[in-house]
Protein backbone atom coordinates (compact mmCIF):
# COMPACT_ATOMS: atom_id res chain seq x y z
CA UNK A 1 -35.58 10.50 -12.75
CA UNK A 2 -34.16 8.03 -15.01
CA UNK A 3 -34.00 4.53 -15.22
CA UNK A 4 -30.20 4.14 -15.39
CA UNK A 5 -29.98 6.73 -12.40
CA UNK A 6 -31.62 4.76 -9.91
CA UNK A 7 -29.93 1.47 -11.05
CA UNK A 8 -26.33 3.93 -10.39
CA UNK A 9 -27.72 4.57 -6.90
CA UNK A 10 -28.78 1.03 -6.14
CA UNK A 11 -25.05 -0.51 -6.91
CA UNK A 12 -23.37 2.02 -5.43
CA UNK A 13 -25.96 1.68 -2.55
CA UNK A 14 -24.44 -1.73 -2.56
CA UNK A 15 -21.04 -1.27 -2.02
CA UNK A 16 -21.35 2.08 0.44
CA UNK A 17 -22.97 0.30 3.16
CA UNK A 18 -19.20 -0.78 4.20
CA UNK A 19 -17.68 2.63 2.49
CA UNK A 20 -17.61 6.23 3.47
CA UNK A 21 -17.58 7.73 -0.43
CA UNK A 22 -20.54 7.46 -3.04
CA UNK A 23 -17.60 8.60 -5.17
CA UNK A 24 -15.39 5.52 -3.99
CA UNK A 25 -18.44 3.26 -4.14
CA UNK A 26 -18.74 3.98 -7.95
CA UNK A 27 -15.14 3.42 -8.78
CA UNK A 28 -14.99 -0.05 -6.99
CA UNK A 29 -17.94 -1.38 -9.42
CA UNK A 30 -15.87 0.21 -12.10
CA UNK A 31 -12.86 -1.32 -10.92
CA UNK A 32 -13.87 -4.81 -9.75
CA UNK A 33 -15.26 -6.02 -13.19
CA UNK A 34 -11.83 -5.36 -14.82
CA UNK A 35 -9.45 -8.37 -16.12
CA UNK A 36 -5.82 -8.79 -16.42
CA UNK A 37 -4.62 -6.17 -18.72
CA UNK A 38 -7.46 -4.34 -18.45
CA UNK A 39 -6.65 -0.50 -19.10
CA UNK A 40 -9.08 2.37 -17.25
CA UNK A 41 -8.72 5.97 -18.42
CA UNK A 42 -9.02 9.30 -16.17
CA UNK A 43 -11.30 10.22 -18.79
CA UNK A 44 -13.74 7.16 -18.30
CA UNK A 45 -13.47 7.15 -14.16
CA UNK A 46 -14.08 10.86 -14.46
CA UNK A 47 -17.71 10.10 -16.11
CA UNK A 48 -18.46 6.93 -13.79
CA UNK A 49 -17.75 8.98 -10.45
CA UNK A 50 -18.29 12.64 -11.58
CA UNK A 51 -14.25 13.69 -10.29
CA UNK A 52 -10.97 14.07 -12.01
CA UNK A 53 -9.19 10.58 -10.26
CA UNK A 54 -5.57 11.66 -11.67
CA UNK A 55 -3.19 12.44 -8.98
CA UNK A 56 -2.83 16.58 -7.02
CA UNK A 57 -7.08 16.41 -8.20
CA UNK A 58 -10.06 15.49 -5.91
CA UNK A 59 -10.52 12.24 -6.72
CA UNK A 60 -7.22 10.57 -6.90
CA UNK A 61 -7.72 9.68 -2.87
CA UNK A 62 -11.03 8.20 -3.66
CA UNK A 63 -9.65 6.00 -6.29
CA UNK A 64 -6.64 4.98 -4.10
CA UNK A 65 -9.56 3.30 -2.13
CA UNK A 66 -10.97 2.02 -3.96
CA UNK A 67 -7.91 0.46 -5.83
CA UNK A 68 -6.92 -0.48 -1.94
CA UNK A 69 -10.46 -1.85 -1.32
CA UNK A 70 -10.35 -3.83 -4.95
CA UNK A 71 -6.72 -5.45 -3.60
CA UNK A 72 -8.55 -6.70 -0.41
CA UNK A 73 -11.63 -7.97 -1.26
CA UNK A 74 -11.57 -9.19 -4.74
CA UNK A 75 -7.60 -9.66 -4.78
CA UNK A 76 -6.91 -7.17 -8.00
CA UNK A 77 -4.18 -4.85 -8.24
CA UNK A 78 -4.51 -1.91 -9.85
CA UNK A 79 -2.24 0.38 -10.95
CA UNK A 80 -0.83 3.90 -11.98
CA UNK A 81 0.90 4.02 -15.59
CA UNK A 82 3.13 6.59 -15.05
CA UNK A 83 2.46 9.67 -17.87
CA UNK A 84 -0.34 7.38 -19.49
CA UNK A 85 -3.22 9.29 -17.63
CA UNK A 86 -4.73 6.01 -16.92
CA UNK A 87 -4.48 2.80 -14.53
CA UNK A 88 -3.90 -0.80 -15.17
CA UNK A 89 -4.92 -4.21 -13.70
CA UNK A 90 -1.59 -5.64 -13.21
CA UNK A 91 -0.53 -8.90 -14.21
CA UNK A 92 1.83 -11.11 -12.11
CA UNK A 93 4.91 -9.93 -13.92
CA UNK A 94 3.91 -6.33 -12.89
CA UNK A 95 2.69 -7.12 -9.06
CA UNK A 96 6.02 -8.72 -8.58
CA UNK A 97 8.10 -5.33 -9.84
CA UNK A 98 5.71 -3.30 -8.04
CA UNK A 99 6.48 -5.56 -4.68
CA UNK A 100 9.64 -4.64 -5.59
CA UNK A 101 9.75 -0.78 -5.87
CA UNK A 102 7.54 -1.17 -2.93
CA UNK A 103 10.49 -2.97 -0.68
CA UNK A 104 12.91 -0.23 -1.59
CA UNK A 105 10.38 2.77 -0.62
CA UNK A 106 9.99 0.96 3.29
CA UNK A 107 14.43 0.51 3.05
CA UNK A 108 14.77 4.09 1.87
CA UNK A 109 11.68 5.45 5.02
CA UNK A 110 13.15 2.72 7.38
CA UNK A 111 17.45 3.88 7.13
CA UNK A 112 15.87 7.22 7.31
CA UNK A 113 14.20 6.60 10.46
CA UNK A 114 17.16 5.08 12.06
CA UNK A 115 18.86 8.38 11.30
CA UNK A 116 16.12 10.15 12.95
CA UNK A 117 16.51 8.37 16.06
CA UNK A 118 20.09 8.64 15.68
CA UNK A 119 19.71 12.59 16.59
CA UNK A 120 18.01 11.60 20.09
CA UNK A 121 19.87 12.09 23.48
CA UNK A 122 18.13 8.93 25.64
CA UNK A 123 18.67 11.69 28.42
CA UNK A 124 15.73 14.14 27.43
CA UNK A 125 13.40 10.87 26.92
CA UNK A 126 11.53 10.36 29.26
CA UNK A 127 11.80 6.91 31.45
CA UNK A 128 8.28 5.55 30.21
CA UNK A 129 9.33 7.19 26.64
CA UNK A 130 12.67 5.79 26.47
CA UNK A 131 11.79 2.06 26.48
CA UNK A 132 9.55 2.42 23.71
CA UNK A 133 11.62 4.65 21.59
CA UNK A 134 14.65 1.75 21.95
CA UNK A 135 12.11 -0.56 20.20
CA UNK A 136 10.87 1.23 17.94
CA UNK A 137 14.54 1.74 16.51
CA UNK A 138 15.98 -1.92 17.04
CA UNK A 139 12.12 -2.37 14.54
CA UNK A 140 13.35 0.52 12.10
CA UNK A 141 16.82 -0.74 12.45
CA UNK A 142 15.93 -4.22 11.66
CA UNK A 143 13.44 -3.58 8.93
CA UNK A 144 16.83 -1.24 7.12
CA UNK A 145 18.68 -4.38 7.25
CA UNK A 146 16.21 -6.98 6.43
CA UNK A 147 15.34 -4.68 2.94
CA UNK A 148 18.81 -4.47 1.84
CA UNK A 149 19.64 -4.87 -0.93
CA UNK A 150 22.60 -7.03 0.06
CA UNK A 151 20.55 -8.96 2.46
CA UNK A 152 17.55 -9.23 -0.10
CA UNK A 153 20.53 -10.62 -2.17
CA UNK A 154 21.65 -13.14 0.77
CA UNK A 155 17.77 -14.98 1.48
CA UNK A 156 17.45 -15.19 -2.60
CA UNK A 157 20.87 -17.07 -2.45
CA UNK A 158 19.69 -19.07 0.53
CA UNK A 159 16.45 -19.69 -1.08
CA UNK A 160 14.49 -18.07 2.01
CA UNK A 161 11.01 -17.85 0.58
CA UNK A 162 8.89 -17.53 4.30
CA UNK A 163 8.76 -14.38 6.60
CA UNK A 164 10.59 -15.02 9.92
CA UNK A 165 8.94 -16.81 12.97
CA UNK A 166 7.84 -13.90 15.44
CA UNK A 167 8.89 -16.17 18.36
CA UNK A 168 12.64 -16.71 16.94
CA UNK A 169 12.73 -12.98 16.37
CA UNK A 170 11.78 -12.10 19.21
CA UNK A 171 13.90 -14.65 20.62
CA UNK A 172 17.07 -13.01 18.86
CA UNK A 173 15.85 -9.80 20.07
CA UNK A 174 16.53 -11.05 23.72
CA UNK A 175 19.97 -12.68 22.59
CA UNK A 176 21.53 -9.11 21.81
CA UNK A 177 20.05 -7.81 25.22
């Protein structure tokens, strides 16, 4: 066996003590030495970790951890060019669009969910069921009109720039019991 092949097993030793992937393992030491800017390739992750990392292929879940484990620990974010076959360490620029997009994806899941819940009779729910079911829609309800766009348009004209206190929400919560 090799030099460089034992050296290979030793980092990635390093890293899988805390993951469940030798595959993952090798893209975070791939991905955690990148800058800023910094462009990987499918073609390049494909020789580090031995698996095609684009998406509907085996390794695109092992590089979403890895990406997620990078974002965590080290405080990069990586990711997807869309058609470029490659991924990119974001600058601030591009986190802040990507917060963005991200925003609109829970609006779009949340007003879907209330519609959802909008189907149930509260007569075939259970007792124990139905109490929990009315908060989880006054949460998906909530969470629709806190990602608004209108309301998102509101707190940026009120220059709201902190998450809401827990206590006064829950607070309000009890005010439209």
């Amino acid at each position: 066996m090799d030099q460089n092949a034992d050296q290979n097993r030793v980092k990635a030793g390093e890293v899988l003590s805390r993951m469940p992937s030798v595959v993952t393992g090798k893209l975070i030491e791939l991905l955690k030495g990148g800058k800023v800017g910094d462009v990987l390739m499918d073609e390049r992750m494909m020789e580090v970790c031995g698996q095609v990392t684009m998406p509907n292929h085996p390794g695109y879940a092992n590089l979403q951890s890895a990406i997620r484990y990078c974002l965590r620990e080290y405080g990069m974010v990586w990711g997807r060019v869309w058609k470029g076959n490659c991924i990119k360490c974001l600058n601030s620029r591009e986190v802040a669009e990507a917060v963005s997009g991200d925003v609109r994806r829970i609006h779009r899941r949340a007003r879907q969910a209330v519609r959802k819940g909008a189907t149930v009779r509260l007569g075939d729910i259970a007792d124990g069921e139905r109490g929990r079911f009315l908060v989880e829609m006054a949460v998906a309800g909530t969470i629709a009109m806190e990602t608004n766009a209108d309301t998102r348009k509101k707190l940026v004209g009120g220059h709201v720039t902190k998450p809401l206190d827990l206590s006064k929400l829950l607070e309000a919560y009890k005010e439209n019991m």
